[in-house]
C-alpha atoms as a PDB file:
ATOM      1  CA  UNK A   1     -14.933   7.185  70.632  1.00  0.00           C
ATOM      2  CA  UNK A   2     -11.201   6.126  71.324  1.00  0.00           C
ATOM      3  CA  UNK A   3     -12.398   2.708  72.535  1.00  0.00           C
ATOM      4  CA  UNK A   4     -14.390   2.504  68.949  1.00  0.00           C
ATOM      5  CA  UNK A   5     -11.033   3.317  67.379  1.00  0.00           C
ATOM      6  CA  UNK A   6      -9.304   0.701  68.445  1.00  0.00           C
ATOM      7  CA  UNK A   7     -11.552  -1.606  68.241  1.00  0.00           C
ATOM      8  CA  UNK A   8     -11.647  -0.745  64.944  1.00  0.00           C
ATOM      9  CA  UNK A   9      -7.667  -0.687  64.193  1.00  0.00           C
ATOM     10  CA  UNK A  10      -7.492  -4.362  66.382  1.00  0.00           C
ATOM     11  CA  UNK A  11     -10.412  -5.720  63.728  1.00  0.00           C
ATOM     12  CA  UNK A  12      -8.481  -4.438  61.044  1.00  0.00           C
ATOM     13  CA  UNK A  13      -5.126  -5.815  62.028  1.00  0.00           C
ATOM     14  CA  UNK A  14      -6.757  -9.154  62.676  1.00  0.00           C
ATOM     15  CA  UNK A  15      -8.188  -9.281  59.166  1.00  0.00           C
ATOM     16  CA  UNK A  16      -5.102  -8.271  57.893  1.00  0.00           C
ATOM     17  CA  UNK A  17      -3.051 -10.659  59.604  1.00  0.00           C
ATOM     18  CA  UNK A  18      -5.379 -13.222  58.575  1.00  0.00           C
ATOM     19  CA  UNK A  19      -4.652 -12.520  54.573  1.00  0.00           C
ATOM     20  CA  UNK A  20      -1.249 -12.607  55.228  1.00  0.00           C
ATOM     21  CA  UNK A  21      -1.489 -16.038  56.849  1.00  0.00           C
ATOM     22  CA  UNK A  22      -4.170 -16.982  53.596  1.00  0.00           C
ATOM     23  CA  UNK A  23      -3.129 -19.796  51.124  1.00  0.00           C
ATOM     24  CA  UNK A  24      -2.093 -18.394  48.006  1.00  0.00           C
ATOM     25  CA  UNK A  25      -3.146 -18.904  44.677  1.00  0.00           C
ATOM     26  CA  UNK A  26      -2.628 -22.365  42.895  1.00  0.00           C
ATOM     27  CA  UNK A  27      -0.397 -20.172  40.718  1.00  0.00           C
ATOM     28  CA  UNK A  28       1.947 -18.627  42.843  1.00  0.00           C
ATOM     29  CA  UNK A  29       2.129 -22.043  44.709  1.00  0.00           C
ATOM     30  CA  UNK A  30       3.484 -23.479  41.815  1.00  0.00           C
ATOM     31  CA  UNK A  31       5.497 -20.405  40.757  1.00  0.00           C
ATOM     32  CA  UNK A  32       7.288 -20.951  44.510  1.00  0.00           C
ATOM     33  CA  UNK A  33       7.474 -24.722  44.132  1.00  0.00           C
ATOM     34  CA  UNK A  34       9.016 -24.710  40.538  1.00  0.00           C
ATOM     35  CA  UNK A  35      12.248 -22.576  42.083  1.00  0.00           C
ATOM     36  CA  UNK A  36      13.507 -25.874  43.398  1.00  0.00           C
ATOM     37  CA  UNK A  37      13.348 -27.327  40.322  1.00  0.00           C
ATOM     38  CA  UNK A  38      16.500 -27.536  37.443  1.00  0.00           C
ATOM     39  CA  UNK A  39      14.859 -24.599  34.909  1.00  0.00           C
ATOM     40  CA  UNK A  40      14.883 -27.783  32.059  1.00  0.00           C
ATOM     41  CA  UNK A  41      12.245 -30.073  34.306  1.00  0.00           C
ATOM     42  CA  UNK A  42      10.235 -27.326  35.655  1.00  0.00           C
ATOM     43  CA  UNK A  43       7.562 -27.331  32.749  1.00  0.00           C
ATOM     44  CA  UNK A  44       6.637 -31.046  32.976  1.00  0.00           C
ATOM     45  CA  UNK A  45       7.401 -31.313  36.992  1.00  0.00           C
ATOM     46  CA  UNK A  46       4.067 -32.550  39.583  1.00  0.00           C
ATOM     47  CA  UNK A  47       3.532 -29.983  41.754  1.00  0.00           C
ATOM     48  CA  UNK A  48       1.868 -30.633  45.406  1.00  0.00           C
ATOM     49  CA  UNK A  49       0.690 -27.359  47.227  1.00  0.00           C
ATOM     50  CA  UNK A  50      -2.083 -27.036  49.283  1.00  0.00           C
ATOM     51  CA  UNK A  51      -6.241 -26.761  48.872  1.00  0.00           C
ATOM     52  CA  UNK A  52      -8.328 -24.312  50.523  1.00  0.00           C
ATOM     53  CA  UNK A  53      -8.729 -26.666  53.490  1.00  0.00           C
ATOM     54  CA  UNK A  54      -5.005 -26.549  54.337  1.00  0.00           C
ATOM     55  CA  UNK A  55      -4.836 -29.886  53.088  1.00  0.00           C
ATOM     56  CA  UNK A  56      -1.528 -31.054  50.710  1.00  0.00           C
ATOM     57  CA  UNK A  57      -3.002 -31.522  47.664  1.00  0.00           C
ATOM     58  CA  UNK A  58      -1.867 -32.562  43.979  1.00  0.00           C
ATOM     59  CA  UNK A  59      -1.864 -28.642  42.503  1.00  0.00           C
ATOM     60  CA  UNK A  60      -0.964 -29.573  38.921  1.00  0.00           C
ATOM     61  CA  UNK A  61       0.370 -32.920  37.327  1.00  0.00           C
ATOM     62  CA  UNK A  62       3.379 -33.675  35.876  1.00  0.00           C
ATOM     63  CA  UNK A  63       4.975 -35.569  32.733  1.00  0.00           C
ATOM     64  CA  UNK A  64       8.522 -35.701  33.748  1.00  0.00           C
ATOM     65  CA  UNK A  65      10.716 -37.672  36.814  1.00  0.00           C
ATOM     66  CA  UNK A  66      10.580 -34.283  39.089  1.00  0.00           C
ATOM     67  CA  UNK A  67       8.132 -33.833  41.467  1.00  0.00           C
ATOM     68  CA  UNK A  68       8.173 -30.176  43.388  1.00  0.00           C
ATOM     69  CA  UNK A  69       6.269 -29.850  46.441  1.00  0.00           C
ATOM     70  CA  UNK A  70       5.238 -26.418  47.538  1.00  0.00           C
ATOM     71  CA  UNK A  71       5.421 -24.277  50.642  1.00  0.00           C
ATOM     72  CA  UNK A  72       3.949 -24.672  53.596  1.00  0.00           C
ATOM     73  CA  UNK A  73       1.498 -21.462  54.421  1.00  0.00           C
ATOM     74  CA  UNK A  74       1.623 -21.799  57.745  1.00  0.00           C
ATOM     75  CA  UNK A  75       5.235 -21.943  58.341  1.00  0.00           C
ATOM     76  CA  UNK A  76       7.283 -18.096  57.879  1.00  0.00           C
ATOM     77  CA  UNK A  77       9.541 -17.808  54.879  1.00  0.00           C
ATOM     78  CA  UNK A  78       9.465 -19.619  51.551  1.00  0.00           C
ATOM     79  CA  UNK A  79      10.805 -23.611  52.077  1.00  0.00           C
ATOM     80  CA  UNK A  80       9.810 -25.335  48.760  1.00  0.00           C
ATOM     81  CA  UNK A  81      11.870 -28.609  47.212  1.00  0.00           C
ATOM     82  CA  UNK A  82      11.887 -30.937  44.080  1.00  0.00           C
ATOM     83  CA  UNK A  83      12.732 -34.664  44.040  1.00  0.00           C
ATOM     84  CA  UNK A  84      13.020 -37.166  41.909  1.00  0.00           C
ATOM     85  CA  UNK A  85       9.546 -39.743  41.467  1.00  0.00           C
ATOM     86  CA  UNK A  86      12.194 -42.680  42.884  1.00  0.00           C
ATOM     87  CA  UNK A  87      11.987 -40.667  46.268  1.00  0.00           C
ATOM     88  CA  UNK A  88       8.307 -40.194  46.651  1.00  0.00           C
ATOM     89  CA  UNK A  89       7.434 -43.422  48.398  1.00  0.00           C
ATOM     90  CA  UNK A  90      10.079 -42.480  51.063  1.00  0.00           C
ATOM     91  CA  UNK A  91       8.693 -38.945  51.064  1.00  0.00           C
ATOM     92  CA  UNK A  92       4.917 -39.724  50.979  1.00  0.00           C
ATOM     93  CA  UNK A  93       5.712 -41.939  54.149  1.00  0.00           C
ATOM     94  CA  UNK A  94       8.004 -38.911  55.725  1.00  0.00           C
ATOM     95  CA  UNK A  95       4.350 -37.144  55.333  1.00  0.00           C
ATOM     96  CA  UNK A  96       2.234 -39.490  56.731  1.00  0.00           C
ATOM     97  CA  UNK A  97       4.115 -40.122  59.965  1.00  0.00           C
ATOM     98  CA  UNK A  98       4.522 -36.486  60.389  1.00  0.00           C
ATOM     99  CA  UNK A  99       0.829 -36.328  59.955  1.00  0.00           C
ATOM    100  CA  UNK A 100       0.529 -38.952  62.765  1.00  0.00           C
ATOM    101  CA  UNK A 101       2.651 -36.328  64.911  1.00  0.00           C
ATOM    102  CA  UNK A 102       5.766 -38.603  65.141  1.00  0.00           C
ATOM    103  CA  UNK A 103       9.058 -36.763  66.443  1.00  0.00           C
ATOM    104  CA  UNK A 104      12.055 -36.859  63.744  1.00  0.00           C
ATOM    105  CA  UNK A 105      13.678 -39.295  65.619  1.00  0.00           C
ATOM    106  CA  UNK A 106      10.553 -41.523  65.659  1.00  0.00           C
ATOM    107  CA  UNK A 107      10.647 -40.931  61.817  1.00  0.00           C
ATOM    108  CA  UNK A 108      13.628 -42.054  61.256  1.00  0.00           C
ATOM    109  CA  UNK A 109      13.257 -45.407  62.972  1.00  0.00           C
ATOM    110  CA  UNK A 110      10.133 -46.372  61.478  1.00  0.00           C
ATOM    111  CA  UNK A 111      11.227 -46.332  58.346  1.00  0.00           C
ATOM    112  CA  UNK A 112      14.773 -47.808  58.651  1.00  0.00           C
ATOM    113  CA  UNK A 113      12.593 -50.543  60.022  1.00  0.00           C
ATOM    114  CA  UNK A 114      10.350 -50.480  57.056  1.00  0.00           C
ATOM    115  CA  UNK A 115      13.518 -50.308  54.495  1.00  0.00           C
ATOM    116  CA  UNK A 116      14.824 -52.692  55.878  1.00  0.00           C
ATOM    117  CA  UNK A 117      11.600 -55.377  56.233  1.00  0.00           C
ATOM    118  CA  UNK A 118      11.237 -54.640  52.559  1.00  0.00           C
ATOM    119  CA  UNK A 119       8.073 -52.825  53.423  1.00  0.00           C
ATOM    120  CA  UNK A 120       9.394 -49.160  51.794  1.00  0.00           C
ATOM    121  CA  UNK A 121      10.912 -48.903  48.542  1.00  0.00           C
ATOM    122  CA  UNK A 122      14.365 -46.773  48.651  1.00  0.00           C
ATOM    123  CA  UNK A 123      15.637 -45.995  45.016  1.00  0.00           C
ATOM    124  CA  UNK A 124      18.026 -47.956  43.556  1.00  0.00           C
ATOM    125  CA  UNK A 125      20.448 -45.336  41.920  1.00  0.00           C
ATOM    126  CA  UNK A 126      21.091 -41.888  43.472  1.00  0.00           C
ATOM    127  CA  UNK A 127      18.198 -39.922  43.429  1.00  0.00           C
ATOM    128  CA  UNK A 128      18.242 -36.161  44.127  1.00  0.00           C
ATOM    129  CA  UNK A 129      16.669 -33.571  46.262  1.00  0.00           C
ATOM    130  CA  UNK A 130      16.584 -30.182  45.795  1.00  0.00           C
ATOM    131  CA  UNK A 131      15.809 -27.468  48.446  1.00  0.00           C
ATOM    132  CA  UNK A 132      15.020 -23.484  48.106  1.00  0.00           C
ATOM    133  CA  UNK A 133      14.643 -21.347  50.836  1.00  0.00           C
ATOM    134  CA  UNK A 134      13.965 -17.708  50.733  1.00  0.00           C
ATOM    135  CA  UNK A 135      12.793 -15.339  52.917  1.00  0.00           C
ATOM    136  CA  UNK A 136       9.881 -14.332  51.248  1.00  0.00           C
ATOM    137  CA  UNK A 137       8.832 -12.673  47.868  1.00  0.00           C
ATOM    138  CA  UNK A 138       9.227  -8.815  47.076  1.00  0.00           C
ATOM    139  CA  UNK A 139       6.505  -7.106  45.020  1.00  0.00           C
ATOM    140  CA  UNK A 140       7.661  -8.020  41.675  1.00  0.00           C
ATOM    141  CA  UNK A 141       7.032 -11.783  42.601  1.00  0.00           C
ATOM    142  CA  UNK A 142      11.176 -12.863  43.177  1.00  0.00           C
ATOM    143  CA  UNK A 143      13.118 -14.660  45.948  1.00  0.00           C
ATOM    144  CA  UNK A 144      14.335 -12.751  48.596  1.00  0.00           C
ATOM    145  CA  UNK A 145      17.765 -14.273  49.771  1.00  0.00           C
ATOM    146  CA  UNK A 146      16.878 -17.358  47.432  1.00  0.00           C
ATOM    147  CA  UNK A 147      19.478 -20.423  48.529  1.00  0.00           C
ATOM    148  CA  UNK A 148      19.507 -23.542  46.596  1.00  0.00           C
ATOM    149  CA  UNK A 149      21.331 -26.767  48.394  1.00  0.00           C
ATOM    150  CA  UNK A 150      21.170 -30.303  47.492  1.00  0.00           C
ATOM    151  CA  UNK A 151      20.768 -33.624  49.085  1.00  0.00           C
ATOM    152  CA  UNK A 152      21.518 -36.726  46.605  1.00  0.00           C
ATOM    153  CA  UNK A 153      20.229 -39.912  48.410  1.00  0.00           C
ATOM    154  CA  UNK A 154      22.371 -43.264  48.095  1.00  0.00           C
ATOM    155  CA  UNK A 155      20.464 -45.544  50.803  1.00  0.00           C
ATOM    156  CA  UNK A 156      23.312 -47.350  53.091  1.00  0.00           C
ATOM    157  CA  UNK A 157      25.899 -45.380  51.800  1.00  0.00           C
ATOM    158  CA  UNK A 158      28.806 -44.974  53.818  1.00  0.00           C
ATOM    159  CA  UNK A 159      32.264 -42.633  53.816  1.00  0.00           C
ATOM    160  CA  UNK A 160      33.996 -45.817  52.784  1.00  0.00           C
ATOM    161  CA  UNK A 161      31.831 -46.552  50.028  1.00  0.00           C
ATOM    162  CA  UNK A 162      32.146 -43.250  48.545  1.00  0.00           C
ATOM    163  CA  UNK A 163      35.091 -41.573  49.382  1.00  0.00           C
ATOM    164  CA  UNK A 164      33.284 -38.851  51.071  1.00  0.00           C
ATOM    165  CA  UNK A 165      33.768 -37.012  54.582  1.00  0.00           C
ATOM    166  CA  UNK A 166      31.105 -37.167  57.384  1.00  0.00           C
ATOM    167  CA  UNK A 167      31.719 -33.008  57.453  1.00  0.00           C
ATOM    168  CA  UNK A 168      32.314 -30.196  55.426  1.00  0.00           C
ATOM    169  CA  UNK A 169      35.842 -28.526  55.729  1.00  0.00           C
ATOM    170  CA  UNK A 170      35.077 -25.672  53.454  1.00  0.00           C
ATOM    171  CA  UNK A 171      31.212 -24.319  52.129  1.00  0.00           C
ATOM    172  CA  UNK A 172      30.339 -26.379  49.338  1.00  0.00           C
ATOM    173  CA  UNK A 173      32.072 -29.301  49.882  1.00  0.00           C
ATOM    174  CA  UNK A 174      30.357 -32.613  49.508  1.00  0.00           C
ATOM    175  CA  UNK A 175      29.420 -35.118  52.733  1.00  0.00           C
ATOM    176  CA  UNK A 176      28.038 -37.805  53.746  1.00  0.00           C
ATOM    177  CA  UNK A 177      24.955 -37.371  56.239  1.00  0.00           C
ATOM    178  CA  UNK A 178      23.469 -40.607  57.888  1.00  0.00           C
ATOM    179  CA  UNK A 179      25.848 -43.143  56.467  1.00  0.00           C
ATOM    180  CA  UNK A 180      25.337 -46.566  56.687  1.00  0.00           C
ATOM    181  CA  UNK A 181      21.346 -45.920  56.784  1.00  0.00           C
ATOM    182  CA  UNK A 182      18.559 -45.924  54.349  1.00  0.00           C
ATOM    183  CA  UNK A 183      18.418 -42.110  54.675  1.00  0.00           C
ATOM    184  CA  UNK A 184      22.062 -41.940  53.603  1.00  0.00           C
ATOM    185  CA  UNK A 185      23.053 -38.972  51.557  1.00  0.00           C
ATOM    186  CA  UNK A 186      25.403 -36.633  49.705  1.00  0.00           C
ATOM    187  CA  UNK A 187      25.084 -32.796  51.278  1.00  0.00           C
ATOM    188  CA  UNK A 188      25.844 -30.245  48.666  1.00  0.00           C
ATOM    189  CA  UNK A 189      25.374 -26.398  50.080  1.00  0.00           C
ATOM    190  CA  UNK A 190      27.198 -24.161  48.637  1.00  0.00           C
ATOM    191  CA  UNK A 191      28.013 -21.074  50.267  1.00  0.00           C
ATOM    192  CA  UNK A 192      25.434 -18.530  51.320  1.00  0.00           C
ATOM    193  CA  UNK A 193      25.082 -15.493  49.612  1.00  0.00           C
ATOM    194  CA  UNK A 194      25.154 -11.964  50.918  1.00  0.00           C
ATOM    195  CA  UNK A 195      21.631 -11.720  52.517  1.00  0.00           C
ATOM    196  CA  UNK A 196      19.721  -8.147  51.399  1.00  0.00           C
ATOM    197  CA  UNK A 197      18.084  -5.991  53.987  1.00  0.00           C
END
C-alpha cells in the first residue's frame, strides 16, 4: 500500500510539474510580451510567442514599428522584449544562429562579418530595445519584481562619437556597450527596485 502511495504522489508530481513547464495560452503570451512594450505601441505591436510544438511562432500581427517577442517556456522567470521592425533582420539572424547552437561569441563574429560584407542590414538611425524581466506572475496575472531596461542600438558607435562612457558610475546612467561594432549600443538600466518576497 505505501509503495502504491507513492507511486501515486511521484505520478502526480510529474504531471504537475509537467503543466507548470506547459506553454501558455496565446493570450497570456501576448499579455507577457506586450509588458516590454511603451503602453502607446502595445495595441498595434507583432507579437512572436511560441506554438504547441515549442516552435517560435508569429502569435498575433502587428500594424505599428514595434515588434514584442514573448517568453521563452522553457527558461524560469518571465524574460520578454520589444524592438523596433529596423532591428528584426539583426534579431531574426541572432535566432537562427542560436538555433544552429552557435556560442555568443560565435554570434557575434558572424554577424560583424555579415554587417560588414553588406550581407545583414543594421538600421540606419537608433533603433531601440526594450527588455522586461520578472520573476514570474502572481494570481491576479501581474509582474512580480517587473524591471524594465533599455538598449538603443547605434551600429559602430563609439564613446567618442557620442560622448558616452564605456561604464556606468551611478544606476541609470547611460553607456556605451560594444563600441566601435555593429552591435554597438546605448545601456539604459535604471536602478532596481526593492524585490518582494
Amino acid at each position: 500500500m505505501k509503495h502504491a502511495v507513492l507511486v501515486l504522489f511521484i505520478l502526480g508530481a510529474v504531471t504537475f510539474s509537467g503543466q507548470a513547464q506547459g506553454i501558455p495560452s496565446e493570450k497570456d503570451q501576448i499579455t507577457a510580451a506586450l509588458l516590454a512594450a511603451p503602453a502607446e505601441l502595445r495595441d498595434g505591436a507583432m507579437v512572436y510567442g511560441y506554438n504547441a510544438k515549442g516552435e517560435l511562432a508569429v502569435l498575433r500581427k502587428g500594424t505599428n514599428s514595434l515588434i514584442c517577442l514573448g517568453d521563452d517556456p522553457k527558461q524560469a522567470g518571465i524574460n520578454v522584449s520589444a524592438y523596433h521592425t529596423d532591428l528584426e533582420p539583426f534579431m531574426a539572424r541572432g535566432r537562427a544562429l542560436k538555433g544552429e547552437c552557435k556560442s555568443f561569441q560565435e554570434i557575434f563574429d558572424i554577424r560583424e562579418a555579415e554587417v560588414k560584407a553588406g550581407k545583414l542590414k543594421m538600421p540606419t538611425n537608433p533603433s531601440t530595445l526594450y527588455v522586461f524581466t520578472a520573476d514570474g506572475m502572481d494570481a491576479a496575472g501581474a509582474p512580480i519584481n517587473g524591471y524594465l531596461r533599455y538598449v538603443i542600438y547605434i551600429p559602430f558607435a563609439t564613446s567618442e562619437s557620442t560622448g558616452l562612457p564605456l561604464k556606468p558610475t551611478f544606476p541609470g546612467q547611460p553607456w556605451i556597450m560594444d563600441p566601435g561594432t555593429h552591435r554597438a549600443h546605448i545601456m539604459i538600466s535604471p536602478p532596481m527596485p526593492e524585490k518582494k518576497k
